[in-house]
C-alpha atoms as a PDB file:
ATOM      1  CA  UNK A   1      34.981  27.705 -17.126  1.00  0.00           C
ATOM      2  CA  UNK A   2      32.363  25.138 -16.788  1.00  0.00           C
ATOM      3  CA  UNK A   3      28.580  25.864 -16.818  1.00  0.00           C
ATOM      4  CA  UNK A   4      26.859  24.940 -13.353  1.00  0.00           C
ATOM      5  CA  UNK A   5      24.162  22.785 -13.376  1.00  0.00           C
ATOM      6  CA  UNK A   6      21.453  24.917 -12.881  1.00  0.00           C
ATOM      7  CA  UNK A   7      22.527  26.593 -15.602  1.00  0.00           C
ATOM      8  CA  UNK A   8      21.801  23.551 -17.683  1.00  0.00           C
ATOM      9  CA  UNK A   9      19.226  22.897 -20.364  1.00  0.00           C
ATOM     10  CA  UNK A  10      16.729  20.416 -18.549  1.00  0.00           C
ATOM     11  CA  UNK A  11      16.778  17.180 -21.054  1.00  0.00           C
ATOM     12  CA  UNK A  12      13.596  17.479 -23.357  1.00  0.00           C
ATOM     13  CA  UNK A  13      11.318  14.314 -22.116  1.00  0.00           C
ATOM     14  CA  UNK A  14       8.954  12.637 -24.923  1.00  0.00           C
ATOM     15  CA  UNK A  15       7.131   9.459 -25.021  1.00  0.00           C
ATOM     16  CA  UNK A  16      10.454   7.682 -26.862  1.00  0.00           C
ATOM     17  CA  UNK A  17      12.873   8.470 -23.977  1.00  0.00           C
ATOM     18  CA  UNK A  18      10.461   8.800 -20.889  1.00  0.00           C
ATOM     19  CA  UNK A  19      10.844   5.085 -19.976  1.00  0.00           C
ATOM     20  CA  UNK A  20      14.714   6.018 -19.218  1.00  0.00           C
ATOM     21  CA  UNK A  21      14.172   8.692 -16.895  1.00  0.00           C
ATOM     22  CA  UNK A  22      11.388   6.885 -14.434  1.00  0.00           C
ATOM     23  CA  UNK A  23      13.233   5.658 -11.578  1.00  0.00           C
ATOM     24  CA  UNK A  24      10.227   3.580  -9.814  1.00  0.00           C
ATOM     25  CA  UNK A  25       8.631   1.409 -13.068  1.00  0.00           C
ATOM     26  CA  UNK A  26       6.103   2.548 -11.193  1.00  0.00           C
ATOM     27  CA  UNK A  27       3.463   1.393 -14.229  1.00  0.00           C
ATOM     28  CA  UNK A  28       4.511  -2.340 -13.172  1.00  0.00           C
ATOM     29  CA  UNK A  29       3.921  -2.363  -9.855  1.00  0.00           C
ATOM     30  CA  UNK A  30       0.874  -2.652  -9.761  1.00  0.00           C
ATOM     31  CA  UNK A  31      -2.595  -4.502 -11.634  1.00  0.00           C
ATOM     32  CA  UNK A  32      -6.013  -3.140 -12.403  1.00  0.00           C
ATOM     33  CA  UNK A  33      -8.931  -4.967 -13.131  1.00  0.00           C
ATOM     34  CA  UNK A  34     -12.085  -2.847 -14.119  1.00  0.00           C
ATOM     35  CA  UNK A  35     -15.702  -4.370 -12.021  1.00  0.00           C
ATOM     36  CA  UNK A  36     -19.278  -3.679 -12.277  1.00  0.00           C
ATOM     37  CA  UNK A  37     -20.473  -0.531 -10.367  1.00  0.00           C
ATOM     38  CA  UNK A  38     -21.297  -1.812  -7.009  1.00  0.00           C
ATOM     39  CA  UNK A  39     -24.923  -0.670  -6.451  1.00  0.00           C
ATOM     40  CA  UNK A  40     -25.952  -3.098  -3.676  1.00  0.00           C
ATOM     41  CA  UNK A  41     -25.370  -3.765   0.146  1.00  0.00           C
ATOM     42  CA  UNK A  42     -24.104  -7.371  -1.109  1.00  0.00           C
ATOM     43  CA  UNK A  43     -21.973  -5.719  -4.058  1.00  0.00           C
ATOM     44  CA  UNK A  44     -20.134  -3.455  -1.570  1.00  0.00           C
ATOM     45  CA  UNK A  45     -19.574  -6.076   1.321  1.00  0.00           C
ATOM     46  CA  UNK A  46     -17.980  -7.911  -1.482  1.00  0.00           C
ATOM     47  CA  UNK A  47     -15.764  -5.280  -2.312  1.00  0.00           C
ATOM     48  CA  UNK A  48     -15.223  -4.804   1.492  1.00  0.00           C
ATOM     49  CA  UNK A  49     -13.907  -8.789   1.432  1.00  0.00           C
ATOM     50  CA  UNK A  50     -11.185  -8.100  -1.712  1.00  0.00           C
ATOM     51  CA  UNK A  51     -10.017  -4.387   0.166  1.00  0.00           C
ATOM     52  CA  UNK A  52      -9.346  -6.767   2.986  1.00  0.00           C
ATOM     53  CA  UNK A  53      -6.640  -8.463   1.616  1.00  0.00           C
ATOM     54  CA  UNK A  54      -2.929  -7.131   1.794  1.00  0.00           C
ATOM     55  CA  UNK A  55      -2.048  -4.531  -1.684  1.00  0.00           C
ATOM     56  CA  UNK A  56      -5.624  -3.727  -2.445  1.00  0.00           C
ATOM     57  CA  UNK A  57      -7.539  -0.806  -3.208  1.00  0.00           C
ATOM     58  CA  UNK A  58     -10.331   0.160  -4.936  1.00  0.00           C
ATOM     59  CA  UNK A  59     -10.896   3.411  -6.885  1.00  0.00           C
ATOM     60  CA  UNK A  60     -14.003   5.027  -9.173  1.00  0.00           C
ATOM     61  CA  UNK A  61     -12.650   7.350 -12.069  1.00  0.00           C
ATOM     62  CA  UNK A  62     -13.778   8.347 -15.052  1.00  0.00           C
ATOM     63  CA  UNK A  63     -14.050   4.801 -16.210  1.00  0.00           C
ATOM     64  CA  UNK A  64     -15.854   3.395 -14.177  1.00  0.00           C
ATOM     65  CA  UNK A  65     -14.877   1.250 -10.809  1.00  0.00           C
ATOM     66  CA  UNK A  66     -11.442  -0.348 -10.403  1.00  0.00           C
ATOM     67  CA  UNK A  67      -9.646  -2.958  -8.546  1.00  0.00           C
ATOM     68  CA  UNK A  68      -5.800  -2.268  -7.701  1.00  0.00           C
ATOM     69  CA  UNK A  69      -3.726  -4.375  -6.464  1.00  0.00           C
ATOM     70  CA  UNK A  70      -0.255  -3.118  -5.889  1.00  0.00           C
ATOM     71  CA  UNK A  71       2.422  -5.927  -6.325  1.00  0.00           C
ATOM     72  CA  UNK A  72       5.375  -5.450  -8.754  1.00  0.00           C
ATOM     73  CA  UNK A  73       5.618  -7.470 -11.550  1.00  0.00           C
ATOM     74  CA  UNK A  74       8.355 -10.351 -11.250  1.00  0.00           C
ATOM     75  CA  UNK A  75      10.288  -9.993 -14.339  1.00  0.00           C
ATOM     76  CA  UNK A  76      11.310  -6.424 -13.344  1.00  0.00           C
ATOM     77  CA  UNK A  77      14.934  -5.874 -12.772  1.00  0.00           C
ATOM     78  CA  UNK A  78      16.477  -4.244  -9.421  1.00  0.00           C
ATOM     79  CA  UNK A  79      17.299  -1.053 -11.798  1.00  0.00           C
ATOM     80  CA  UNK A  80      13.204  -1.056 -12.826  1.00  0.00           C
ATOM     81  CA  UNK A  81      13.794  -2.269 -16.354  1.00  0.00           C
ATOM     82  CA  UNK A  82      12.337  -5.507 -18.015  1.00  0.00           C
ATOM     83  CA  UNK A  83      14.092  -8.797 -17.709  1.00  0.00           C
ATOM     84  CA  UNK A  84      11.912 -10.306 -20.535  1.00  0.00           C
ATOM     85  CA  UNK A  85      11.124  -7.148 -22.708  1.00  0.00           C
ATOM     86  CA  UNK A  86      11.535  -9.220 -25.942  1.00  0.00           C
ATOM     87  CA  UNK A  87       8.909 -11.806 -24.624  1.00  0.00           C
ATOM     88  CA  UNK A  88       6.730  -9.232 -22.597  1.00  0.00           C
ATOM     89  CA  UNK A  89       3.079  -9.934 -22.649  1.00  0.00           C
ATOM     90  CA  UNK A  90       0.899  -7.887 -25.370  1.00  0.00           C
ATOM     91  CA  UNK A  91      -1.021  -5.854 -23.053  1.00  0.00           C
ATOM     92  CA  UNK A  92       3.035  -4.322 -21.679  1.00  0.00           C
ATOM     93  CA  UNK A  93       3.949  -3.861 -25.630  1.00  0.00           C
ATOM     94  CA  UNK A  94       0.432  -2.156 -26.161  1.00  0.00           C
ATOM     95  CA  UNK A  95       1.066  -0.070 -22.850  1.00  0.00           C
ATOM     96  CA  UNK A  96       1.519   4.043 -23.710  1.00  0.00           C
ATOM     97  CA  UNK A  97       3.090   6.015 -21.669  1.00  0.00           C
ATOM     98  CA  UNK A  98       2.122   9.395 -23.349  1.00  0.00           C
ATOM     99  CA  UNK A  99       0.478  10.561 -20.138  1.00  0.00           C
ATOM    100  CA  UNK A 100       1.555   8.113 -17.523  1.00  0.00           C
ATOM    101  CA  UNK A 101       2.399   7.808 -13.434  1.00  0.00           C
ATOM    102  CA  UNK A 102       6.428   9.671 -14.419  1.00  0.00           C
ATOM    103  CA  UNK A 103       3.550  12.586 -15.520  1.00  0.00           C
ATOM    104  CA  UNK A 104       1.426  12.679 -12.426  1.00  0.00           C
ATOM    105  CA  UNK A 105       0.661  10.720  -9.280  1.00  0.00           C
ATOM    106  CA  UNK A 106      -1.833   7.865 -10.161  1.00  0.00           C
ATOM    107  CA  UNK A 107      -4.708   9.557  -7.317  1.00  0.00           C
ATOM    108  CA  UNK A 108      -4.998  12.642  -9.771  1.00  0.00           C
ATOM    109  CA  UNK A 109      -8.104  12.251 -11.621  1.00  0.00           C
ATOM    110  CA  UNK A 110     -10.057   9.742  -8.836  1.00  0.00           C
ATOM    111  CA  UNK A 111     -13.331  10.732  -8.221  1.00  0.00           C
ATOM    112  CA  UNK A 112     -13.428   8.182  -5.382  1.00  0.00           C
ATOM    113  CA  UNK A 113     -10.077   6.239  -3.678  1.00  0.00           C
ATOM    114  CA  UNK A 114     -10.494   3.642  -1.153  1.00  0.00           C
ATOM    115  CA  UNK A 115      -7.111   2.986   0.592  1.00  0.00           C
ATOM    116  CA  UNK A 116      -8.337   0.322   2.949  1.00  0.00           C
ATOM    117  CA  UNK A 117     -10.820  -1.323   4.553  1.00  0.00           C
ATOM    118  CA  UNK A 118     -11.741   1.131   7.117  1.00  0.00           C
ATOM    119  CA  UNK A 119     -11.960   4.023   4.219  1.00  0.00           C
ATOM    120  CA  UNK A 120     -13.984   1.927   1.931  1.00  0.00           C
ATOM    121  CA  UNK A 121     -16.411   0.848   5.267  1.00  0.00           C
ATOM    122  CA  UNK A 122     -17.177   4.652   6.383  1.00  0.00           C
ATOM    123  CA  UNK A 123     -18.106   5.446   2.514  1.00  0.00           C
ATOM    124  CA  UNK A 124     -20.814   1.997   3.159  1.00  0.00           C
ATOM    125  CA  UNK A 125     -22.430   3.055   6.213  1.00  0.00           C
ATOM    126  CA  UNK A 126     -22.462   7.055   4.733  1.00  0.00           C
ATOM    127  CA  UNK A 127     -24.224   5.619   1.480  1.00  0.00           C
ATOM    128  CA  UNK A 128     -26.423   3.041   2.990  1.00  0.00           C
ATOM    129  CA  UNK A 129     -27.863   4.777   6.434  1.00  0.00           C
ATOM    130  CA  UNK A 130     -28.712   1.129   7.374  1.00  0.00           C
ATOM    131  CA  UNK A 131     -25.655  -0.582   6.879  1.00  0.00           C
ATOM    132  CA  UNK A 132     -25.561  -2.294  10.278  1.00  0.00           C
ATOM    133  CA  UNK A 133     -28.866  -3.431   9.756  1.00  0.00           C
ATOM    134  CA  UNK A 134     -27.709  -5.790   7.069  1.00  0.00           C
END
């Protein structure tokens, strides 16, 4: 008689065999570029500009402030694998995935999280009470 499936042993996920199980490559589908802390009226407006565009958000963890821009990378295969994985760039070679989006959603640990333009304008006019008066 066979076992059912929940009955199974769940397969035991490390940092080796992780890659296999993530459906989404979510970790290339998007970019990140780390900015100066916007402190200013003119620093924030700016940021305002590059949230305007399509794929673009803007986030403050830990590490400071960060620019996302959500667009998959173009060497990814429709099954989410690498079409140039012996060629791939260093920073994808140097790329861990001990603790990585398969682990938890990318928004845990954001102390702030613009979505858009309209998100990232009501935190402006909340921090600067004169923001129209620019």
């Amino acid at each position: 008689m066979k076992a059912s499936s929940r009955w199974a042993t769940p397969p035991v996920i490390t940092s080796e065999n992780k890659c296999g199980y993530c459906t989404s490559a979510k970790c290339c589908t998007y970019i990140t570029q780390i900015i100066e802390t916007p402190r200013s009226k003119y620093d924030f407006s700016h940021l305002l500009w590059q949230i305007s565009h399509e794929n673009v958000q803007v986030y403050k963890d830990e590490d400071g402030w960060t620019l996302l821009v959500n667009t998959s990378c173009k060497h990814m295969l429709p099954d989410g694998r690498c079409g140039i994985y012996e060629q791939r760039p260093q920073i994808c070679r140097e790329h861990s995935n001990d603790y990585c989006e398969f682990d938890a959603p990318s928004e845990d640990g954001f102390e702030l999280f613009f979505e858009n333009y309209e998100a990232l304008l009501k935190y402006c006019k909340k921090r600067f009470k004169r923001w129209d008066k620019r």
